[in-house]
N, C-alpha and C. Protein backbone atom coordinates (compact mmCIF):
# COMPACT_ATOMS: atom_id res chain seq x y z
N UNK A 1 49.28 -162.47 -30.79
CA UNK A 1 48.57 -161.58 -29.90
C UNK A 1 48.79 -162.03 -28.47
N UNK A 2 49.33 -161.04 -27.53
CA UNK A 2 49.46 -161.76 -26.36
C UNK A 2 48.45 -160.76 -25.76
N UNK A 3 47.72 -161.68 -25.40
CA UNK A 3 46.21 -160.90 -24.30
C UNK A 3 46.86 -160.90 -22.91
N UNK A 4 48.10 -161.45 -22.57
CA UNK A 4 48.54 -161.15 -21.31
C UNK A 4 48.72 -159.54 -20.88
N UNK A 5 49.36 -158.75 -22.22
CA UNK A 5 49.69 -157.78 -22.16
C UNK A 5 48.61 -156.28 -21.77
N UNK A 6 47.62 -156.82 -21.65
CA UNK A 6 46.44 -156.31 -21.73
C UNK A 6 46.03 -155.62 -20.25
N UNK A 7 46.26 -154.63 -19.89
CA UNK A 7 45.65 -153.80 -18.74
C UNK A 7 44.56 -153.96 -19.00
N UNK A 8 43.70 -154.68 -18.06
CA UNK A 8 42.04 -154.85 -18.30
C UNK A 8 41.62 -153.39 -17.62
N UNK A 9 41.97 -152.75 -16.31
CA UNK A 9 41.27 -151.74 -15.67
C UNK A 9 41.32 -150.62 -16.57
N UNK A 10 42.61 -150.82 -17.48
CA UNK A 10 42.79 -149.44 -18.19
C UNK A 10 41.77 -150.10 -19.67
N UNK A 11 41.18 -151.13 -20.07
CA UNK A 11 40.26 -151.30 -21.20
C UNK A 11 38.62 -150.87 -20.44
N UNK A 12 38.34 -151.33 -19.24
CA UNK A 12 37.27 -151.01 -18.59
C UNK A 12 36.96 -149.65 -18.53
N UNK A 13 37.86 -148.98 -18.25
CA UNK A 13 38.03 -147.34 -18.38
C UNK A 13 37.71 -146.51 -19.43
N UNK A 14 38.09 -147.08 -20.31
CA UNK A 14 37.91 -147.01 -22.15
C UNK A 14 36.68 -146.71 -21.96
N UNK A 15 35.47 -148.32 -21.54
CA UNK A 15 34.54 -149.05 -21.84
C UNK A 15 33.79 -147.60 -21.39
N UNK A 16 33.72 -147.07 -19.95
CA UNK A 16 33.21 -146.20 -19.68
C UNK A 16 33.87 -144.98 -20.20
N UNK A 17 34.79 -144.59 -20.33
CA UNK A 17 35.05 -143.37 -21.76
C UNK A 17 33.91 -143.06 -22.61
N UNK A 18 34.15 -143.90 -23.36
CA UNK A 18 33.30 -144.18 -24.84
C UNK A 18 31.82 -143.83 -24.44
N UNK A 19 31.14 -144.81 -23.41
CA UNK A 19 29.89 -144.32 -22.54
C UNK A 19 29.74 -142.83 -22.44
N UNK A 20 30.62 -142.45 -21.66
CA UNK A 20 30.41 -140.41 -21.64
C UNK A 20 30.78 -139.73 -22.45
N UNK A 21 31.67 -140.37 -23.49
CA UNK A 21 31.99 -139.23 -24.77
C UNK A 21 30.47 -139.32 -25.78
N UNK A 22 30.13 -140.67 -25.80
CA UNK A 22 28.89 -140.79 -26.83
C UNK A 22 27.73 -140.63 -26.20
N UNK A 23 27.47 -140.47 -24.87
CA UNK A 23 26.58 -139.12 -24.35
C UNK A 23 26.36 -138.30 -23.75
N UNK A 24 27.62 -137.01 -24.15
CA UNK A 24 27.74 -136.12 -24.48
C UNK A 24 27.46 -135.18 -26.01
N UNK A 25 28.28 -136.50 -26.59
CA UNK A 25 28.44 -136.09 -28.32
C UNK A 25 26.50 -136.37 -28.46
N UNK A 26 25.98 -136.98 -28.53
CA UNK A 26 24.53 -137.29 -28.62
C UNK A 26 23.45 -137.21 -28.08
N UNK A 27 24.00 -135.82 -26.83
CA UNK A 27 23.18 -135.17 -26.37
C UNK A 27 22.17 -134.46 -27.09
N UNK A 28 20.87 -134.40 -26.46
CA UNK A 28 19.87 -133.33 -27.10
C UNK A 28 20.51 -131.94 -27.19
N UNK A 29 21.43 -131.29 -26.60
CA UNK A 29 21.74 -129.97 -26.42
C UNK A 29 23.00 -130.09 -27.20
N UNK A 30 23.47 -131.03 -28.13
CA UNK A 30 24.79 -130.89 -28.80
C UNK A 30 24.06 -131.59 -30.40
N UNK A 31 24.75 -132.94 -30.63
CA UNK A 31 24.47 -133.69 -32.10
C UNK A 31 23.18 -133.96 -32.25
N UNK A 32 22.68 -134.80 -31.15
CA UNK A 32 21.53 -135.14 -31.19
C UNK A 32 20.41 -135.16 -32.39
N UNK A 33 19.45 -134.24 -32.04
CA UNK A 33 18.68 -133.71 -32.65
C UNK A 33 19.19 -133.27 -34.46
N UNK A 34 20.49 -132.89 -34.94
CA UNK A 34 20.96 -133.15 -36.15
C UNK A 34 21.18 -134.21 -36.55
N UNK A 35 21.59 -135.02 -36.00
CA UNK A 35 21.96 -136.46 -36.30
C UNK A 35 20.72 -137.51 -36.61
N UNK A 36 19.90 -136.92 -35.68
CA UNK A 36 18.49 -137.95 -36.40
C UNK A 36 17.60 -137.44 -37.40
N UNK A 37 17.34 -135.95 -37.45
CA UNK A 37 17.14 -135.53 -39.19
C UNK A 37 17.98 -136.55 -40.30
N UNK A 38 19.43 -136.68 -40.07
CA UNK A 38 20.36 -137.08 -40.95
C UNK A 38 19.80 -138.11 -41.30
N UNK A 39 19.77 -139.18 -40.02
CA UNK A 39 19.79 -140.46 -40.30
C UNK A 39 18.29 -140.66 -40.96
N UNK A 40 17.09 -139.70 -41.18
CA UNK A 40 16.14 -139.90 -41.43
C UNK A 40 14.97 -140.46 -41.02
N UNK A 41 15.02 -140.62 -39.78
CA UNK A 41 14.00 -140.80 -38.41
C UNK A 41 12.85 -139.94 -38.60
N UNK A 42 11.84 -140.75 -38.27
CA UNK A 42 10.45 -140.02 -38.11
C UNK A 42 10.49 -139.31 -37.10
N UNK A 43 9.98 -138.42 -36.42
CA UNK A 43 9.11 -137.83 -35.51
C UNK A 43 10.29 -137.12 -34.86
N UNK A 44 10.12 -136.81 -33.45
CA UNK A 44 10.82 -136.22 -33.12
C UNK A 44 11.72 -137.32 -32.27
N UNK A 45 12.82 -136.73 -32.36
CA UNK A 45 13.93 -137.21 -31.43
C UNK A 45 14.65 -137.85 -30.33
N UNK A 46 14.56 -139.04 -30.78
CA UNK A 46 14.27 -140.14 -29.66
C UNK A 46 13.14 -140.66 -29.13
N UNK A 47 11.95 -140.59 -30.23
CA UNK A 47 10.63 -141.51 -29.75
C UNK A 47 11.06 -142.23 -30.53
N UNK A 48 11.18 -143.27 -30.05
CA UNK A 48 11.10 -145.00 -30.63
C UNK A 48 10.46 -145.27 -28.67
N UNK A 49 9.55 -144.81 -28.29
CA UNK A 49 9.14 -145.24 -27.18
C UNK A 49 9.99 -146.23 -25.65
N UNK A 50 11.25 -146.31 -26.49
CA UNK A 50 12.18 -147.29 -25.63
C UNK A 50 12.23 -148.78 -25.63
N UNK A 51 11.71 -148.94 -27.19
CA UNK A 51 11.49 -150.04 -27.47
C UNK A 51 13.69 -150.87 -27.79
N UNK A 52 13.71 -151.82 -27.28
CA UNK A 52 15.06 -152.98 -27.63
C UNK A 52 16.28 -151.65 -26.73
N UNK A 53 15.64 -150.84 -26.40
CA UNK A 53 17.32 -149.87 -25.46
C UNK A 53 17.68 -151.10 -24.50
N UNK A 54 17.32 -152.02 -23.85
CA UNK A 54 18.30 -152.66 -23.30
C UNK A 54 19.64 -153.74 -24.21
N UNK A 55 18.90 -154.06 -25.56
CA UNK A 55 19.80 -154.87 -26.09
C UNK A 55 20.62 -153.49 -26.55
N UNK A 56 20.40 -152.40 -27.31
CA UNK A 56 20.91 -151.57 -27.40
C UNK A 56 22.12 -151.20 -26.75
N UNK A 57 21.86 -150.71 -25.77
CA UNK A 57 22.74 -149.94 -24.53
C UNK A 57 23.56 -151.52 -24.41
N UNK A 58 23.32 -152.81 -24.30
CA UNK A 58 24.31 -154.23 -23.95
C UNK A 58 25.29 -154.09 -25.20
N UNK A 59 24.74 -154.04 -26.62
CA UNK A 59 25.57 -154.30 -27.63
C UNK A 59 26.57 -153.24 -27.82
N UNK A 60 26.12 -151.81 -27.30
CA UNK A 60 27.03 -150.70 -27.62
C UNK A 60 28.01 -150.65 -26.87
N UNK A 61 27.87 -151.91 -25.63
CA UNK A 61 28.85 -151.60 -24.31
C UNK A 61 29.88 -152.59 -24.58
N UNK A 62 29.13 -153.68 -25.19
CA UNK A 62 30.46 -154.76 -25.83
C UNK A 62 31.01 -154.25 -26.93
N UNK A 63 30.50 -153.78 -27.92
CA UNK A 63 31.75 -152.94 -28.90
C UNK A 63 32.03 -152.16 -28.54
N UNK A 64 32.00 -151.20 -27.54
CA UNK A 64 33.46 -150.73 -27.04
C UNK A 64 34.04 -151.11 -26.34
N UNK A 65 33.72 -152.48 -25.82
CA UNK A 65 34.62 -153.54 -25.26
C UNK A 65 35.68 -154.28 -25.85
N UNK A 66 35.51 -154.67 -26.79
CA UNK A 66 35.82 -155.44 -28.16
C UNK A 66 37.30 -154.09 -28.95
N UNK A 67 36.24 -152.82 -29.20
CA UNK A 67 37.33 -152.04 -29.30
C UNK A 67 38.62 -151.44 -28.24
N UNK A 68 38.23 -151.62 -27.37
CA UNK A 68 39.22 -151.19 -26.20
C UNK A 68 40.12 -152.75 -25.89
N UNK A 69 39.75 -153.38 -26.45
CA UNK A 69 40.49 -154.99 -25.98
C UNK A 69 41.26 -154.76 -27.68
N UNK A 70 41.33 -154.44 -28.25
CA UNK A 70 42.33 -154.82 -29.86
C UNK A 70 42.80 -153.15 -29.86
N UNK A 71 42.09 -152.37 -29.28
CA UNK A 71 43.16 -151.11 -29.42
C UNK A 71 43.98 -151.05 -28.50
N UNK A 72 43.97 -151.66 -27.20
CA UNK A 72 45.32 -152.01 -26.27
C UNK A 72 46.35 -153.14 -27.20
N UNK A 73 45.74 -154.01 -28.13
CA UNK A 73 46.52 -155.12 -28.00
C UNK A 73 47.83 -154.14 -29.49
N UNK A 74 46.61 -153.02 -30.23
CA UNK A 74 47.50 -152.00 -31.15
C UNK A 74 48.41 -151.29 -30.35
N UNK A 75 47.81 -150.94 -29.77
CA UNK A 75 48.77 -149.87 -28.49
C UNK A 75 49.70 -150.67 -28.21
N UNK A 76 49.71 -151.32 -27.95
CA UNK A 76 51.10 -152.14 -27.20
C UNK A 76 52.08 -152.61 -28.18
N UNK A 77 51.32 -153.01 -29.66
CA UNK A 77 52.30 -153.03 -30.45
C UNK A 77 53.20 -152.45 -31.09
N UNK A 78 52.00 -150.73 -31.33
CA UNK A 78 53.00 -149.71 -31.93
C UNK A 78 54.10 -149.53 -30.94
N UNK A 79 53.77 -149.55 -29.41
CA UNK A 79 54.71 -149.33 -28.51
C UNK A 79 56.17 -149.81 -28.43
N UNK A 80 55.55 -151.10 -28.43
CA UNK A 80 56.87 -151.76 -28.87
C UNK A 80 57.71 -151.32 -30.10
N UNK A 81 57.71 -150.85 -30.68
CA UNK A 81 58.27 -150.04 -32.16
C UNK A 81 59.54 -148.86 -31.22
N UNK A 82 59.15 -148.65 -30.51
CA UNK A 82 59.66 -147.51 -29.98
C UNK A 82 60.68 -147.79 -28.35
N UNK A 83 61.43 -147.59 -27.91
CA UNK A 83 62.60 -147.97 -26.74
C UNK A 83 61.83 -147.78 -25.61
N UNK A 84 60.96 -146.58 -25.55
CA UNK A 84 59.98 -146.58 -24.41
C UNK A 84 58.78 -146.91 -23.94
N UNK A 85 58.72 -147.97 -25.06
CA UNK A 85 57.26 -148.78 -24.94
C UNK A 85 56.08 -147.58 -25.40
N UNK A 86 55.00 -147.89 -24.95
CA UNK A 86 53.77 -147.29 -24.88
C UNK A 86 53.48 -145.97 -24.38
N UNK A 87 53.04 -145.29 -24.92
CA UNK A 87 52.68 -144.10 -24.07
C UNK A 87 51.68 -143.02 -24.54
N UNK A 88 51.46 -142.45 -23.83
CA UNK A 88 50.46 -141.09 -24.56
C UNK A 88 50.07 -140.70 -25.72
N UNK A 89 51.05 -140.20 -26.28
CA UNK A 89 51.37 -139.80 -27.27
C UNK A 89 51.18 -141.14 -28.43
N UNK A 90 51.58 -142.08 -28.20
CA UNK A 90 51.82 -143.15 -29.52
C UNK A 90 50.63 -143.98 -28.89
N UNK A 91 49.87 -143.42 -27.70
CA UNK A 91 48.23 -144.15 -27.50
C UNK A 91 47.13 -143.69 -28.57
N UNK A 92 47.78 -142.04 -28.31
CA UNK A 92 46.70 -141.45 -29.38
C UNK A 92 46.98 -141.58 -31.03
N UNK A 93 48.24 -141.73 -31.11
CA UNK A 93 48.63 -142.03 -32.23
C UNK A 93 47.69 -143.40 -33.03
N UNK A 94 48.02 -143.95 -32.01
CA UNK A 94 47.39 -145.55 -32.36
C UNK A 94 45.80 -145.21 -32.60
N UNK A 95 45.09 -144.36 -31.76
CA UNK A 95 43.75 -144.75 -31.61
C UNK A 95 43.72 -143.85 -33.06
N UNK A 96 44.15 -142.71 -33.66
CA UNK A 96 43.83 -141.69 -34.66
C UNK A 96 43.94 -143.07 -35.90
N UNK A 97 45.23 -143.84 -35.88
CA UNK A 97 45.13 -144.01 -37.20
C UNK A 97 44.50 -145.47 -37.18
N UNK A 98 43.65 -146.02 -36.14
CA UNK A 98 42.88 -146.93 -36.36
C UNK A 98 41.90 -146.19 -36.46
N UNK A 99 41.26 -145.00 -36.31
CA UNK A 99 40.30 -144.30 -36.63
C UNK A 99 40.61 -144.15 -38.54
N UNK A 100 41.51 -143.56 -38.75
CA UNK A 100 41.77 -142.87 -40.15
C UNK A 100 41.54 -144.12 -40.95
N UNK A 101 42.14 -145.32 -40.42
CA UNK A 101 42.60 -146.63 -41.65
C UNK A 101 41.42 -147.29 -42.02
N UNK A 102 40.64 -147.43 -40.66
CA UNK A 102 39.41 -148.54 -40.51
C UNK A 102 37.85 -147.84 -40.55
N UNK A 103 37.87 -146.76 -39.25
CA UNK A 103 36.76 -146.44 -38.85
C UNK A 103 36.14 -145.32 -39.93
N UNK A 104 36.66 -144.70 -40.58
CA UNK A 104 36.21 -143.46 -41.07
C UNK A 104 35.95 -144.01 -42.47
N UNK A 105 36.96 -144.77 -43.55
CA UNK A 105 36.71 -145.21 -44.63
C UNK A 105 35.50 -146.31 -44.49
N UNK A 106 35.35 -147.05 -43.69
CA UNK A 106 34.31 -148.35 -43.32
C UNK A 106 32.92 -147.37 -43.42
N UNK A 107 33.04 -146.43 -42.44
CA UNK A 107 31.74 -145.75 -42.08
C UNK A 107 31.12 -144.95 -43.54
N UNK A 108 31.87 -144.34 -44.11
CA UNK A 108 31.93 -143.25 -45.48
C UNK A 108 31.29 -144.14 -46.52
N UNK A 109 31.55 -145.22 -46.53
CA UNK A 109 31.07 -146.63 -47.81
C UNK A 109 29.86 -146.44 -47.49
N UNK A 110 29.19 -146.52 -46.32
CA UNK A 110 28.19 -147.01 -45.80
C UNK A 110 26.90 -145.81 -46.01
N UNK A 111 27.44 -144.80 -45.50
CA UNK A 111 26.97 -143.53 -45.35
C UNK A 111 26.92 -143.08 -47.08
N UNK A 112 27.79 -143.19 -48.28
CA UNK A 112 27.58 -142.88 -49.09
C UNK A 112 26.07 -143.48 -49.95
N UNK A 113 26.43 -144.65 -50.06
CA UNK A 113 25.00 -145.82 -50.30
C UNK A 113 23.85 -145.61 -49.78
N UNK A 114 23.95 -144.88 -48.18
CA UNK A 114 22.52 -144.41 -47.95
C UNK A 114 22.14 -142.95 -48.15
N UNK A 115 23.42 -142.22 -48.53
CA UNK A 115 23.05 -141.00 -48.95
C UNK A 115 22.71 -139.93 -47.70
N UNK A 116 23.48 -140.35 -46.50
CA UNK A 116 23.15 -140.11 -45.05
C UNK A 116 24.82 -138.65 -44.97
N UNK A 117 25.33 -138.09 -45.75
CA UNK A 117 26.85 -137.92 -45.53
C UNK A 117 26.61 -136.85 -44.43
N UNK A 118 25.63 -136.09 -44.11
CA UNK A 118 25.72 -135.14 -42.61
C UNK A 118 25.72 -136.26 -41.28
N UNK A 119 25.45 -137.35 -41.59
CA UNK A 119 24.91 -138.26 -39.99
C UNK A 119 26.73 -138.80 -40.05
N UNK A 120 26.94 -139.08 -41.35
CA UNK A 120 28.63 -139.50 -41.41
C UNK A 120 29.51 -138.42 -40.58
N UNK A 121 29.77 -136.82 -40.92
CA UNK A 121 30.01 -136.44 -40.06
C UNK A 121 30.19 -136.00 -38.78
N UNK A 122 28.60 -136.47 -38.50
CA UNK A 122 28.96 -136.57 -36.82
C UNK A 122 29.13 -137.97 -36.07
N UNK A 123 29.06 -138.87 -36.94
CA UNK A 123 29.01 -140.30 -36.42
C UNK A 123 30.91 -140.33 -36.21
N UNK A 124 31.20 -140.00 -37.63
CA UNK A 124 32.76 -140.13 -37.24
C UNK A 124 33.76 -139.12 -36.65
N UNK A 125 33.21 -138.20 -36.49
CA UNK A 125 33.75 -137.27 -35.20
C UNK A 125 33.85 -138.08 -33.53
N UNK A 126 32.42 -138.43 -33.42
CA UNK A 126 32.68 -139.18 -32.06
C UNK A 126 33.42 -139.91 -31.86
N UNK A 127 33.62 -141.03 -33.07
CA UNK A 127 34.42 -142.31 -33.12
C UNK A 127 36.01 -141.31 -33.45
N UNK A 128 36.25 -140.51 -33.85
CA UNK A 128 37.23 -140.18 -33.51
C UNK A 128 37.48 -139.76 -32.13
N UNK A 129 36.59 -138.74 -31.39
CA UNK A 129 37.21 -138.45 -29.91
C UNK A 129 37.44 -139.85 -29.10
N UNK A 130 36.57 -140.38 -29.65
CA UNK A 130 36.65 -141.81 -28.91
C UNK A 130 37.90 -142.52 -29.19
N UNK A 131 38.13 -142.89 -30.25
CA UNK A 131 39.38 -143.51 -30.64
C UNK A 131 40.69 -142.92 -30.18
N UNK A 132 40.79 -141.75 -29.55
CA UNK A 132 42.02 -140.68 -29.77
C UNK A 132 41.99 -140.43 -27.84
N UNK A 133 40.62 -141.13 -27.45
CA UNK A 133 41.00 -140.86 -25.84
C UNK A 133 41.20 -141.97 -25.62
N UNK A 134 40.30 -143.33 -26.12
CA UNK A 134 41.11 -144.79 -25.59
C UNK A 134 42.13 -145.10 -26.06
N UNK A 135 42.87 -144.51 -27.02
CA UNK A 135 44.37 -144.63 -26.97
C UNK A 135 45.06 -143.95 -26.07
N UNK A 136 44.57 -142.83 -25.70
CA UNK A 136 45.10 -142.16 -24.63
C UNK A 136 45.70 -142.74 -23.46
N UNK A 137 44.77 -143.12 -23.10
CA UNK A 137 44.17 -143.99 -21.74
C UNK A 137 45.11 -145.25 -21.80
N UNK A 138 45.03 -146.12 -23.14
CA UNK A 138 45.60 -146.96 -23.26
C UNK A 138 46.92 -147.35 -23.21
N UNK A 139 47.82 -146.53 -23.80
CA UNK A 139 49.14 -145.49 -23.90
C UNK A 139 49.84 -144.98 -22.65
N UNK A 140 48.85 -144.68 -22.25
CA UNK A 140 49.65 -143.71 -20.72
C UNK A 140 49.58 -144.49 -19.59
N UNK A 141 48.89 -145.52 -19.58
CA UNK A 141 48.47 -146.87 -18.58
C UNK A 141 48.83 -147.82 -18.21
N UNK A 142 50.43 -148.16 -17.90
CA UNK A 142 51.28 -148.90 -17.90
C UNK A 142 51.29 -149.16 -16.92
């Protein structure tokens, strides 16, 4: 793994990506409000009073930190596969089938056992737009 190879401004970018795609996607006026029926939440929609949102909002910002730091270090590898290095196209490539290989089968195990499979579909939709724009980003960012 060479972490040299690593555009940090273009992983930071990601970091905030991921931030506005997942609230958007988890807006009250979009998933929201379906997604917490799914998951089986009491009351209405987003009372947990604001109890732990700061560790919350810290931990969600380092895993997509974490993911934007190993999907550049993918990106760069599939790139290398190819004469023109990295790019767009084989960014999104990269981010889809670390979505398809990892994210979607991982999540589906999980979601089956709790018997949650509507919160699965919108959980892994996001993580797909997400995965398919920080490859983007990642790819085209040379």
């Amino acid at each position: 793994m060479d972490f040299s190879a690593i555009n940090w401004l273009a992983v930071l970018v990601c970091v905030v990506a991921a931030m506005v795609i997942g609230s958007l996607w988890y807006n009250p006026k979009t998933f929201f409000p379906t997604w917490w029926k799914a998951i089986d939440k009491p009351g209405e929609p987003g009372m947990n009073g604001g109890k732990g949102m700061a560790a919350t909002w810290g931990l969600t910002i380092l895993a997509a930190l974490v993911q934007a730091i190993f999907m550049s270090l993918f990106v760069t590898a599939m790139g290398s596969m190819n004469a023109a290095g990295p790019s767009l196209v084989s960014g999104m490539t990269a981010g889809f089938l670390l979505w398809l290989g990892f994210v979607a089968p991982s999540s589906l195990t999980n979601k089956l056992f709790s018997g949650q499979m509507k919160a699965w579909f919108i959980e892994v939709g996001a993580h797909l737009v997400t995965f398919v724009v920080m490859g983007a980003i990642l790819g085209a960012w040379r």
